[in-house]
N, C-alpha and C. Protein backbone atom coordinates (compact mmCIF):
# COMPACT_ATOMS: atom_id res chain seq x y z
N UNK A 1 34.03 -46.92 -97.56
CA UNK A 1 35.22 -47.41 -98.24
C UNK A 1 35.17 -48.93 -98.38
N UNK A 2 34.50 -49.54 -97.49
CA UNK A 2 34.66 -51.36 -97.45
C UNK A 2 33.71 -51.39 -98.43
N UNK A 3 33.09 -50.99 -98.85
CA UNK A 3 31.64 -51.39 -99.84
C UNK A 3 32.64 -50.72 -101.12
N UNK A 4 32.70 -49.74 -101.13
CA UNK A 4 33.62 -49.55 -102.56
C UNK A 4 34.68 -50.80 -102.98
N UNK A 5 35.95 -50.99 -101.80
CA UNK A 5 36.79 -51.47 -102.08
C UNK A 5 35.98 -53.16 -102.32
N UNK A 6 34.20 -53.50 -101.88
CA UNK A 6 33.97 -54.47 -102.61
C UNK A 6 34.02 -54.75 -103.74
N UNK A 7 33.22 -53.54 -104.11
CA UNK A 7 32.84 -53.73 -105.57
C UNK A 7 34.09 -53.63 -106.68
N UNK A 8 35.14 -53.11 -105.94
CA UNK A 8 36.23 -53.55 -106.48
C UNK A 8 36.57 -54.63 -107.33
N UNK A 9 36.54 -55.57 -106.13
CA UNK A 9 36.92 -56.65 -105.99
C UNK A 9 35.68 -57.67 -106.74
N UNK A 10 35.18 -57.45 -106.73
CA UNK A 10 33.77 -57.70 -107.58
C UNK A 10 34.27 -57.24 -109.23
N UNK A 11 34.48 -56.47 -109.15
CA UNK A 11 34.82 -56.26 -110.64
C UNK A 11 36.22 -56.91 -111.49
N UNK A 12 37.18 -56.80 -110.86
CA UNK A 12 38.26 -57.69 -111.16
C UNK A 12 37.66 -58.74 -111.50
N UNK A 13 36.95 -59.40 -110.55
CA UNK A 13 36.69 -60.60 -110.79
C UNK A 13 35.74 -61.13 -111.82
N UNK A 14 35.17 -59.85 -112.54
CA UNK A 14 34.43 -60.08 -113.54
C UNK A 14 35.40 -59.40 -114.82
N UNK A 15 36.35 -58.95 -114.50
CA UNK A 15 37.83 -58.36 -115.89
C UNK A 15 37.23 -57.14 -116.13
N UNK A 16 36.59 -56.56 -114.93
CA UNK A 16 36.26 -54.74 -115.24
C UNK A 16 37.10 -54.39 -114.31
N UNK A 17 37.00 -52.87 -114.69
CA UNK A 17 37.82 -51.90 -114.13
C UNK A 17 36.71 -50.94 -113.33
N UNK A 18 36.79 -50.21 -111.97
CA UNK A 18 36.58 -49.03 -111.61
C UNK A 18 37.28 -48.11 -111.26
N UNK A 19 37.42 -47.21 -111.90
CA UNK A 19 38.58 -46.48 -111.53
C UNK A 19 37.91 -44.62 -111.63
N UNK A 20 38.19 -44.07 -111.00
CA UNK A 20 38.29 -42.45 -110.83
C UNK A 20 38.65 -41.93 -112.15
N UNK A 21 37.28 -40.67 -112.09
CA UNK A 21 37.79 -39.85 -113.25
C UNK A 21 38.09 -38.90 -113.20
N UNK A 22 39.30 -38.47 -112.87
CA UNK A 22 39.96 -36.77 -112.70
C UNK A 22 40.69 -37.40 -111.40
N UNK A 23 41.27 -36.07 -110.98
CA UNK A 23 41.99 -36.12 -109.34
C UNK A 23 41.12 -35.57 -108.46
N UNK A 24 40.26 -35.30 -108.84
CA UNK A 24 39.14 -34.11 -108.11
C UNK A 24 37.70 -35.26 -107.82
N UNK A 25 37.88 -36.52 -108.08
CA UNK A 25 36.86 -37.74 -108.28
C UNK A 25 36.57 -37.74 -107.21
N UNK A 26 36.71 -38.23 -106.14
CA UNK A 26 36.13 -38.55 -104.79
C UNK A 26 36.51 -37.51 -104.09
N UNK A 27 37.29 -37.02 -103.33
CA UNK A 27 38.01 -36.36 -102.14
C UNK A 27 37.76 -34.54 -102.40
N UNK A 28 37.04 -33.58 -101.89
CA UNK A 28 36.88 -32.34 -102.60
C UNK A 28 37.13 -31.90 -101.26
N UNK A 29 37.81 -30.60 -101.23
CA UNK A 29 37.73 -30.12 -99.68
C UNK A 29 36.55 -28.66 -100.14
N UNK A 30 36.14 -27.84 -98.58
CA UNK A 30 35.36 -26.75 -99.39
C UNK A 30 35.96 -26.10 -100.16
N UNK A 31 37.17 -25.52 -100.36
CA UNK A 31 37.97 -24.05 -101.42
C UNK A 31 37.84 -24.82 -102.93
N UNK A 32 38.14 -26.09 -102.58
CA UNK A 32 37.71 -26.72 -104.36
C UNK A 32 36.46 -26.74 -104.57
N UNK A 33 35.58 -26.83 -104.21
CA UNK A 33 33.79 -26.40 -104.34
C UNK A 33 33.81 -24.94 -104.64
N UNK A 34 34.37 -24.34 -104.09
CA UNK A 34 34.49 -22.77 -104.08
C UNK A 34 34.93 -22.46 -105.67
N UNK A 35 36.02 -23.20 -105.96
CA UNK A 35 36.58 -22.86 -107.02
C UNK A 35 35.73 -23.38 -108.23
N UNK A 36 35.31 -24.26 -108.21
CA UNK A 36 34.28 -25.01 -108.82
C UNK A 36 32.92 -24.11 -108.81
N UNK A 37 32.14 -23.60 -108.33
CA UNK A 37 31.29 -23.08 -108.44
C UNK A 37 31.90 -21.47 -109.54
N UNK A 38 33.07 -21.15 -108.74
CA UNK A 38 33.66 -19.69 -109.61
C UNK A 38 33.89 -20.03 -110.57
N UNK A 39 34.11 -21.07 -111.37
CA UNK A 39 34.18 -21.46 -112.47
C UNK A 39 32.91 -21.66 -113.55
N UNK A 40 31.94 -21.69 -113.02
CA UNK A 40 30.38 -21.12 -113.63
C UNK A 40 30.11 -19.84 -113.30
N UNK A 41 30.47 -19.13 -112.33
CA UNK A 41 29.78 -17.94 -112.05
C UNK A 41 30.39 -16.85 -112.54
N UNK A 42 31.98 -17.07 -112.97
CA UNK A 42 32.21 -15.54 -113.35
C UNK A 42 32.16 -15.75 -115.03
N UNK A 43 32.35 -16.99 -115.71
CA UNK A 43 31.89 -17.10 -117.17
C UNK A 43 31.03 -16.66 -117.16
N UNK A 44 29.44 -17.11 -116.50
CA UNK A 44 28.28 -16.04 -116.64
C UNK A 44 28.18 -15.07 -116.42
N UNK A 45 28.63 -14.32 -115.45
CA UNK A 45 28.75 -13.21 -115.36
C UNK A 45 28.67 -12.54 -116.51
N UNK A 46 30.47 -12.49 -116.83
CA UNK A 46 30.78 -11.78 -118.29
C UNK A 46 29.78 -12.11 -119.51
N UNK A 47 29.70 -13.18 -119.49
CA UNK A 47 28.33 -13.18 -120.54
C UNK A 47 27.37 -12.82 -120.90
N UNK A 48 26.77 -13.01 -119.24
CA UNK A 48 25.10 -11.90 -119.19
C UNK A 48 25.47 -11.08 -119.37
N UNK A 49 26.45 -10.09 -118.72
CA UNK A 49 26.91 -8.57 -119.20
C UNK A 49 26.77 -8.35 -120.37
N UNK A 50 28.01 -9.15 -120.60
CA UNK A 50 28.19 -8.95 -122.51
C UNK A 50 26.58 -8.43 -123.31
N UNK A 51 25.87 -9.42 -122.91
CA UNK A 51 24.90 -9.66 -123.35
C UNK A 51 23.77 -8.28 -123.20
N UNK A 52 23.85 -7.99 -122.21
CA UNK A 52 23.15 -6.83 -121.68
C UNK A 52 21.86 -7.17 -120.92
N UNK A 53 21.90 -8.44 -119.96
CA UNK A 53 21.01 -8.94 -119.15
C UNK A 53 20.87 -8.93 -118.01
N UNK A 54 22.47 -8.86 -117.49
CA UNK A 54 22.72 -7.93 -115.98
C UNK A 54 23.39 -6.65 -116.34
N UNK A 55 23.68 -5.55 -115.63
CA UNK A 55 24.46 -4.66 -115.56
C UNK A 55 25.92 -4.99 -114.35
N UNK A 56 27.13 -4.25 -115.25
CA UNK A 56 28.41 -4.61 -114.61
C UNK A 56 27.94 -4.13 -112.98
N UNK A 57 27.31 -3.68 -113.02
CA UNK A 57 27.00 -3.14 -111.14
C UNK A 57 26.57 -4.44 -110.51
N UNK A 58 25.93 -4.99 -111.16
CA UNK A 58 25.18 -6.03 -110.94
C UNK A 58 25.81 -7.14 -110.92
N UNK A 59 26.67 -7.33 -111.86
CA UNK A 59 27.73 -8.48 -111.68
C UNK A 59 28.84 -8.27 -110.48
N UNK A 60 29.38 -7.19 -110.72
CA UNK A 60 30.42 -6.55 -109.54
C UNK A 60 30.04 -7.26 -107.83
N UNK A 61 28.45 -6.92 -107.84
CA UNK A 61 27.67 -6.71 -106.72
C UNK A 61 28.00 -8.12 -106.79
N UNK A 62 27.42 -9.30 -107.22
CA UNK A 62 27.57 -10.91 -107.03
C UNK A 62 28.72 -11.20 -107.21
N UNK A 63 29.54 -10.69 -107.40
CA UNK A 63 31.27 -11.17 -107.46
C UNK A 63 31.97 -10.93 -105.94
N UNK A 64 31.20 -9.14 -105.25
CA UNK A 64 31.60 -9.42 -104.10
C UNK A 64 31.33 -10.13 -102.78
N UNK A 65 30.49 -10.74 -102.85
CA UNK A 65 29.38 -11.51 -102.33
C UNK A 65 30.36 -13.28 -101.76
N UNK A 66 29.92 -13.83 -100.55
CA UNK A 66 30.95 -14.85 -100.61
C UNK A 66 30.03 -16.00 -101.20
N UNK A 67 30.80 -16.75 -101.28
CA UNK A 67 30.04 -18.23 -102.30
C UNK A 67 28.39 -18.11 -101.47
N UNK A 68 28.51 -18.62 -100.18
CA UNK A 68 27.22 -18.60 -99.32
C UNK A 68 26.23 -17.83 -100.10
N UNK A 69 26.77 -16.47 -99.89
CA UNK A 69 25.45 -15.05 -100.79
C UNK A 69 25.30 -15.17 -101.70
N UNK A 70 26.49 -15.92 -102.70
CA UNK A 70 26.19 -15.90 -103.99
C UNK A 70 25.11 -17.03 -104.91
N UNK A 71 24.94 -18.27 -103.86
CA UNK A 71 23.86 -19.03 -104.37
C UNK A 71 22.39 -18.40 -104.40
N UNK A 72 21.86 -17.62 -103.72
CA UNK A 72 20.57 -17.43 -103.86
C UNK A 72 20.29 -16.17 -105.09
N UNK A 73 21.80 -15.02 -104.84
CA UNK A 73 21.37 -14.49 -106.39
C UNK A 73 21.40 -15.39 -107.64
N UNK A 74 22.10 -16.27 -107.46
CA UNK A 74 22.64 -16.62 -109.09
C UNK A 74 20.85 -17.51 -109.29
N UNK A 75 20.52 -18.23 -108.29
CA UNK A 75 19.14 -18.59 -108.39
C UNK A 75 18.32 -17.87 -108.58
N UNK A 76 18.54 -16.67 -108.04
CA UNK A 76 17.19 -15.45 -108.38
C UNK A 76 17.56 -15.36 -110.39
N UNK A 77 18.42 -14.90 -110.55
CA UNK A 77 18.89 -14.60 -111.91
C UNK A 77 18.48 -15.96 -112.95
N UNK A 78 18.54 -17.42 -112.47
CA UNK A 78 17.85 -18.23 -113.23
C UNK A 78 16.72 -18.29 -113.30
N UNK A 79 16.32 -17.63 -112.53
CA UNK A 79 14.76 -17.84 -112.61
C UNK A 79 14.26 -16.66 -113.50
N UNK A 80 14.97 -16.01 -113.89
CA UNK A 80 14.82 -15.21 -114.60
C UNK A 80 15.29 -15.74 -116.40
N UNK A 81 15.61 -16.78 -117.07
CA UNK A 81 16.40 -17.40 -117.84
C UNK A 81 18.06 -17.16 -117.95
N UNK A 82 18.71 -16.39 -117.08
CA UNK A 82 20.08 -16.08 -117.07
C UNK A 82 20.79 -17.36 -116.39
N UNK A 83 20.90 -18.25 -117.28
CA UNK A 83 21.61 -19.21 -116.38
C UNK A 83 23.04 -19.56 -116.72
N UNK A 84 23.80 -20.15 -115.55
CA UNK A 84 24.94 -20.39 -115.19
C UNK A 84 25.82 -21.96 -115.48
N UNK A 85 24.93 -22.78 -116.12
CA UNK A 85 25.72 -24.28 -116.25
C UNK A 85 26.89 -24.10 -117.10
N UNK A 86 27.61 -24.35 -117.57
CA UNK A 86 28.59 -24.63 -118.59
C UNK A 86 28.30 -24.12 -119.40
N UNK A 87 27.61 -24.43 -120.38
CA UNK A 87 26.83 -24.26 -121.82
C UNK A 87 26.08 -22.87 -121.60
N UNK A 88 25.74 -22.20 -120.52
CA UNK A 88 24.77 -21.07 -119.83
C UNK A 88 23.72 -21.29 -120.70
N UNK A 89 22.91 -22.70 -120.97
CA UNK A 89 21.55 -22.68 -120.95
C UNK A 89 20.51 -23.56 -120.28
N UNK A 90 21.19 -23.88 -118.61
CA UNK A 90 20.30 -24.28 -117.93
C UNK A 90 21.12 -23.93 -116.53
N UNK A 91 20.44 -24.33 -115.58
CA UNK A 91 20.73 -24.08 -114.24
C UNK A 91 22.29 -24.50 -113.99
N UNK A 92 22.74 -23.53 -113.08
CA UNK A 92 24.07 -24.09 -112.96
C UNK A 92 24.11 -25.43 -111.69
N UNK A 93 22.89 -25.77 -111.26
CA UNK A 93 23.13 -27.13 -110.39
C UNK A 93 23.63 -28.15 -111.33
N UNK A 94 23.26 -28.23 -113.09
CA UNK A 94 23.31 -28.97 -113.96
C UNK A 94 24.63 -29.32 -114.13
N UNK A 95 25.58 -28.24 -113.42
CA UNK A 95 27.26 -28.86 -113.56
C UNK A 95 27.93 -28.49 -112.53
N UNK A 96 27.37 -28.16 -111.24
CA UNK A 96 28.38 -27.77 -110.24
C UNK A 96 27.23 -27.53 -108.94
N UNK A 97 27.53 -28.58 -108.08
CA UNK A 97 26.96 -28.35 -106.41
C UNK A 97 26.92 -26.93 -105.83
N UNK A 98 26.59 -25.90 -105.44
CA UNK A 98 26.80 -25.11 -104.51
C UNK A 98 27.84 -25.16 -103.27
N UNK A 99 28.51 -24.66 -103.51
CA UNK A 99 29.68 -24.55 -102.00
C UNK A 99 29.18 -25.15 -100.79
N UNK A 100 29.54 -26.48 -100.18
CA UNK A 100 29.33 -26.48 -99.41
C UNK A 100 28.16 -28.50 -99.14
N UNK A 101 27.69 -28.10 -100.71
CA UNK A 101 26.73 -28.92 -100.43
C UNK A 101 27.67 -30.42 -101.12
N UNK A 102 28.37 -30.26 -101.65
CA UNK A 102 28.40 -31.70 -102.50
C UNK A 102 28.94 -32.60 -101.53
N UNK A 103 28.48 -33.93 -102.39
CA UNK A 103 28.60 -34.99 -101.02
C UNK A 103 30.38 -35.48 -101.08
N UNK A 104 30.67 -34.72 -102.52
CA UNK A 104 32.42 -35.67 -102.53
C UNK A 104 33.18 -34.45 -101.05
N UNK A 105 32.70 -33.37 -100.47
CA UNK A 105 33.53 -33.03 -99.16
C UNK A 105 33.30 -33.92 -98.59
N UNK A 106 32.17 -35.13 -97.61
CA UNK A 106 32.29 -36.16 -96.85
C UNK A 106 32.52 -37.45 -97.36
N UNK A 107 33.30 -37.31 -98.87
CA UNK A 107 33.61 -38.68 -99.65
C UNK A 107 32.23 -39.58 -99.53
N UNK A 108 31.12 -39.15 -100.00
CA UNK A 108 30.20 -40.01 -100.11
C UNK A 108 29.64 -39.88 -101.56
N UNK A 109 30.63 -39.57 -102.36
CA UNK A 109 30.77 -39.62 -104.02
C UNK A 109 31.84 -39.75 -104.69
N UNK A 110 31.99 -40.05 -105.95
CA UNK A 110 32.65 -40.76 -106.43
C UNK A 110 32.52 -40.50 -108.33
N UNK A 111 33.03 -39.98 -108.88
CA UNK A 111 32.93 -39.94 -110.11
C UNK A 111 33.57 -41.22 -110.75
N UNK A 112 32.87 -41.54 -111.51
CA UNK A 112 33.91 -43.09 -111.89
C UNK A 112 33.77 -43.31 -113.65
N UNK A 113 34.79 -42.96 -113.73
CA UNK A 113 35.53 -43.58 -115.04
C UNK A 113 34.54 -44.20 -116.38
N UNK A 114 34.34 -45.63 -115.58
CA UNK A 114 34.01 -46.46 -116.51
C UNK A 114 32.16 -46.24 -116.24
N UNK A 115 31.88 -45.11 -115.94
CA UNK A 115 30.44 -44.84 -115.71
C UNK A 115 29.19 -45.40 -116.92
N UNK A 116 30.08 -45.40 -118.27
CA UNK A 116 29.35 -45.61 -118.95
C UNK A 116 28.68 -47.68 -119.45
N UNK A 117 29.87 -48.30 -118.49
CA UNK A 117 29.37 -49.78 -118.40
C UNK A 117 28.50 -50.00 -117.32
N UNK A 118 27.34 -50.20 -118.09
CA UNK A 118 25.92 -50.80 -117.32
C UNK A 118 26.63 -52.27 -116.11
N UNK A 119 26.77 -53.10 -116.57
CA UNK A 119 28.26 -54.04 -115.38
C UNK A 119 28.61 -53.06 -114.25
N UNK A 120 29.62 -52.06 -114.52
CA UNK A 120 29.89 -51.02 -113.48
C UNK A 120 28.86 -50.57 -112.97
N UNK A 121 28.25 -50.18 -113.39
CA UNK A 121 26.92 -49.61 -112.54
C UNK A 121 26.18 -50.60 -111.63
N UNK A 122 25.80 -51.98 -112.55
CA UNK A 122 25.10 -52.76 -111.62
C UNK A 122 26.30 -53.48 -110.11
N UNK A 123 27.30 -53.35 -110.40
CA UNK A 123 28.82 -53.80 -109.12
C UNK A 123 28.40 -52.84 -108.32
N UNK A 124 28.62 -51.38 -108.63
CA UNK A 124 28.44 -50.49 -107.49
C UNK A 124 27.28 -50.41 -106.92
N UNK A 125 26.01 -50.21 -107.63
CA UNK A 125 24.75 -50.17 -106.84
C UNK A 125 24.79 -51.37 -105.95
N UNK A 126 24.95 -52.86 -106.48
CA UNK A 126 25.16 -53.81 -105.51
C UNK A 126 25.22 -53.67 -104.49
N UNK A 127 26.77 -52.65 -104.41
CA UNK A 127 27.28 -52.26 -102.71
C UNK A 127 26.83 -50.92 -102.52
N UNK A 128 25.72 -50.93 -102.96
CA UNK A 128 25.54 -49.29 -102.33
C UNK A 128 25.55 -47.79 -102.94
N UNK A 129 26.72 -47.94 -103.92
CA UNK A 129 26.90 -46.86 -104.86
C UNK A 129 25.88 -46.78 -105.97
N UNK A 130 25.05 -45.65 -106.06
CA UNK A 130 23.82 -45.27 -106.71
C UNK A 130 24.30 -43.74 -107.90
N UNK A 131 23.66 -44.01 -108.79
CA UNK A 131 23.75 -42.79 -109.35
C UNK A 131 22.41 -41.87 -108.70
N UNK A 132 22.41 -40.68 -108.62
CA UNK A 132 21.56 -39.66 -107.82
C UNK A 132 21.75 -38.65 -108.70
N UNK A 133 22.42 -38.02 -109.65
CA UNK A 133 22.29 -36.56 -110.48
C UNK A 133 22.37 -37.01 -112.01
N UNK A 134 20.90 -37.23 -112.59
CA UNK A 134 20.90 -36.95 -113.91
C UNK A 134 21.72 -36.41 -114.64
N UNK A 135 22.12 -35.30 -114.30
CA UNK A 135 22.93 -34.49 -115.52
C UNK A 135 24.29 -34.66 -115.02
N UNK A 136 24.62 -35.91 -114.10
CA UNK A 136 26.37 -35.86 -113.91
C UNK A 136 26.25 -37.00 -114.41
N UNK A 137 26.55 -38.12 -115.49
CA UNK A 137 26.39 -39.06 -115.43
C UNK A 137 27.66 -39.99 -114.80
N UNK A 138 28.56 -39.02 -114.28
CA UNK A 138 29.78 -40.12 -113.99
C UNK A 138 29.38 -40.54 -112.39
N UNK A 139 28.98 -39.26 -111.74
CA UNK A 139 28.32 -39.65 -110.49
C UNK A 139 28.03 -40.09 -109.41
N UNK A 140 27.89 -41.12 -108.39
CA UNK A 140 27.88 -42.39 -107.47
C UNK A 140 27.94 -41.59 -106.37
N UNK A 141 26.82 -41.62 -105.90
CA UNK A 141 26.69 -41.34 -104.77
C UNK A 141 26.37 -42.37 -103.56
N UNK A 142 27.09 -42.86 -102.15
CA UNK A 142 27.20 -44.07 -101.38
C UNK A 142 26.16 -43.71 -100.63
N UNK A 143 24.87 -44.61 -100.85
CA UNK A 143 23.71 -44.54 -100.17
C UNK A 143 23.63 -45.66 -99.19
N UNK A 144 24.95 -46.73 -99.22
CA UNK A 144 24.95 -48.08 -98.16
C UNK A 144 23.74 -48.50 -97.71
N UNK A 145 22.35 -48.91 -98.69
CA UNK A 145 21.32 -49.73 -98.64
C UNK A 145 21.56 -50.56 -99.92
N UNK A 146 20.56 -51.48 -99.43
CA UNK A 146 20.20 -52.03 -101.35
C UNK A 146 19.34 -51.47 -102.04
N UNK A 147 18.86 -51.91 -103.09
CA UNK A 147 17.87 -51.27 -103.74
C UNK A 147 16.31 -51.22 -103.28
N UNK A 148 15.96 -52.18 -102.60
CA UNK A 148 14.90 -52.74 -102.20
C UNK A 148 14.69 -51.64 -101.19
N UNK A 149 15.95 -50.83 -100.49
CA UNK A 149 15.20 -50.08 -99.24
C UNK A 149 15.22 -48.52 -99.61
N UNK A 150 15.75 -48.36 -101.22
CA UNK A 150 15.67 -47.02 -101.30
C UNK A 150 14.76 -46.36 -101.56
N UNK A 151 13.37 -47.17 -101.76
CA UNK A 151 12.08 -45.91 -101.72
C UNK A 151 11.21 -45.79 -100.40
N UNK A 152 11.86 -46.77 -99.22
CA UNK A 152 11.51 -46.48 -97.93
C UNK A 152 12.55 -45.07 -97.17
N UNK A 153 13.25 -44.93 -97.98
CA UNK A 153 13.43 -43.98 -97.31
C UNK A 153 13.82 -42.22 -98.24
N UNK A 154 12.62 -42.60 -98.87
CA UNK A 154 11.85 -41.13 -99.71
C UNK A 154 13.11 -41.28 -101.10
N UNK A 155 13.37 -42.26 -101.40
CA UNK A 155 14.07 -41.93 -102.67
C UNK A 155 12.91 -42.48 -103.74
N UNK A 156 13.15 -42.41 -105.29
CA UNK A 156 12.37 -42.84 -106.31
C UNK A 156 12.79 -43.41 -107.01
N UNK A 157 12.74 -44.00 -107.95
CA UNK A 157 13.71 -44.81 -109.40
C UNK A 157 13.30 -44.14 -110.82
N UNK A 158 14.32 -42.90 -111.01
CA UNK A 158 14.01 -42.58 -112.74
C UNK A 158 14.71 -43.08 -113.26
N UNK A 159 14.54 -43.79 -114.27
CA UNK A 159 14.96 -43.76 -115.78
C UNK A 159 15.66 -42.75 -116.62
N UNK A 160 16.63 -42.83 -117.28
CA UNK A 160 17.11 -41.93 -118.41
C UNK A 160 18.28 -42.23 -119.04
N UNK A 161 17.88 -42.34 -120.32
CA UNK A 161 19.26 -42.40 -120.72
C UNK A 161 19.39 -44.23 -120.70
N UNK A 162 18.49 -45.22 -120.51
CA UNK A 162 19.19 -46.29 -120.20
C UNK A 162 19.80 -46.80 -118.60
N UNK A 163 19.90 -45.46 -118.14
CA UNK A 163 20.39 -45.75 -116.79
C UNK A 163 19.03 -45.16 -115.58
N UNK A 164 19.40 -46.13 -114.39
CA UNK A 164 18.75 -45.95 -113.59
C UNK A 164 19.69 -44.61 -112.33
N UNK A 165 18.06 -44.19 -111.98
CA UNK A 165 18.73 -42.93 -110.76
C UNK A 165 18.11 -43.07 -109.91
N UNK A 166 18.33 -42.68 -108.75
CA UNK A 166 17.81 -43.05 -106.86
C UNK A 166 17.43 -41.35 -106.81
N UNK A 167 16.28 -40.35 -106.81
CA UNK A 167 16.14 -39.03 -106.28
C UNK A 167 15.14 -38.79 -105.46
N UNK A 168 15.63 -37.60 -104.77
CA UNK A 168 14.27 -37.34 -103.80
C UNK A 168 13.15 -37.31 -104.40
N UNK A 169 11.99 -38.19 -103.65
CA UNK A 169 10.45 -38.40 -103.96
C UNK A 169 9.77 -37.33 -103.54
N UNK A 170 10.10 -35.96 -104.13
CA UNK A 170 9.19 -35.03 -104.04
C UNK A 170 8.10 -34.21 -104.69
């Protein structure tokens, strides 16, 4: 929070704004991850059905399943091209963490607003706040190093889009 509420203050002082995008921006408890993930999984569902790519047994079966069980089918099923993002034509990591995993339950993320000013971006990385998921671009994840120490400790620097990302070097 002291490194955020810097870059705050850092930004005022340059006549930017950082500010949260949604109410759901930083603070997630698990049942909102929960709900968040059900919000990709039963659209696909009905879809693949529709479609005739799972059978309703088959959907039924991953519906009764708790979030936990339900990540490794819905992964088995992408790997198959049945996928779950928003759009259902790529992985559903592409718009929603798995229950459990995202870093906004220990507030060590941050969706922010003005994501799309390169300024904002360079204030927060300053103090720490890094973008880490390509396909979220609002993003910020609090890695509290500088830049200089994030490939000592197995991160990488991609490119995309204009913007820079911190990901595992694997």
């Amino acid at each position: 929070m002291a490194a955020l509420k810097k870059a705050l203050d850092d930004a005022r002082g340059q006549g930017k704004r950082i500010t949260p995008r949604g109410s759901d921006a930083a603070r997630r408890n698990y049942s909102g991850t929960v709900e968040l993930w059900k919000s990709r999984v039963e659209p696909g569902l009905v879809h693949w059905t529709g479609k005739g790519r799972i059978t309703k047994g088959e959907a039924d079966r991953i519906r009764g399943l708790s979030p936990f069980d339900q990540v490794p089918e819905i992964f088995r099923l992408e790997e198959q091209g049945i996928f779950f993002a928003k759009d259902l034509s790529k992985s559903i990591i592409y718009s929603v963490a798995p229950p459990g995993t995202s870093q906004h339950l220990s507030l060590l993320a941050l969706d922010v607003e003005e994501h799309n000013d390169r300024t904002v971006r360079a204030l927060l990385a300053k103090h720490g706040w890094y973008q880490t998921v390509v396909s979220d671009l609002p993003h910020f994840t609090f890695l509290g190093v500088s830049e200089s120490e994030l490939s000592s400790l197995g991160l990488k620097k991609t490119s995309d889009g204009g913007r820079d990302y911190w990901l595992p070097a694997l």
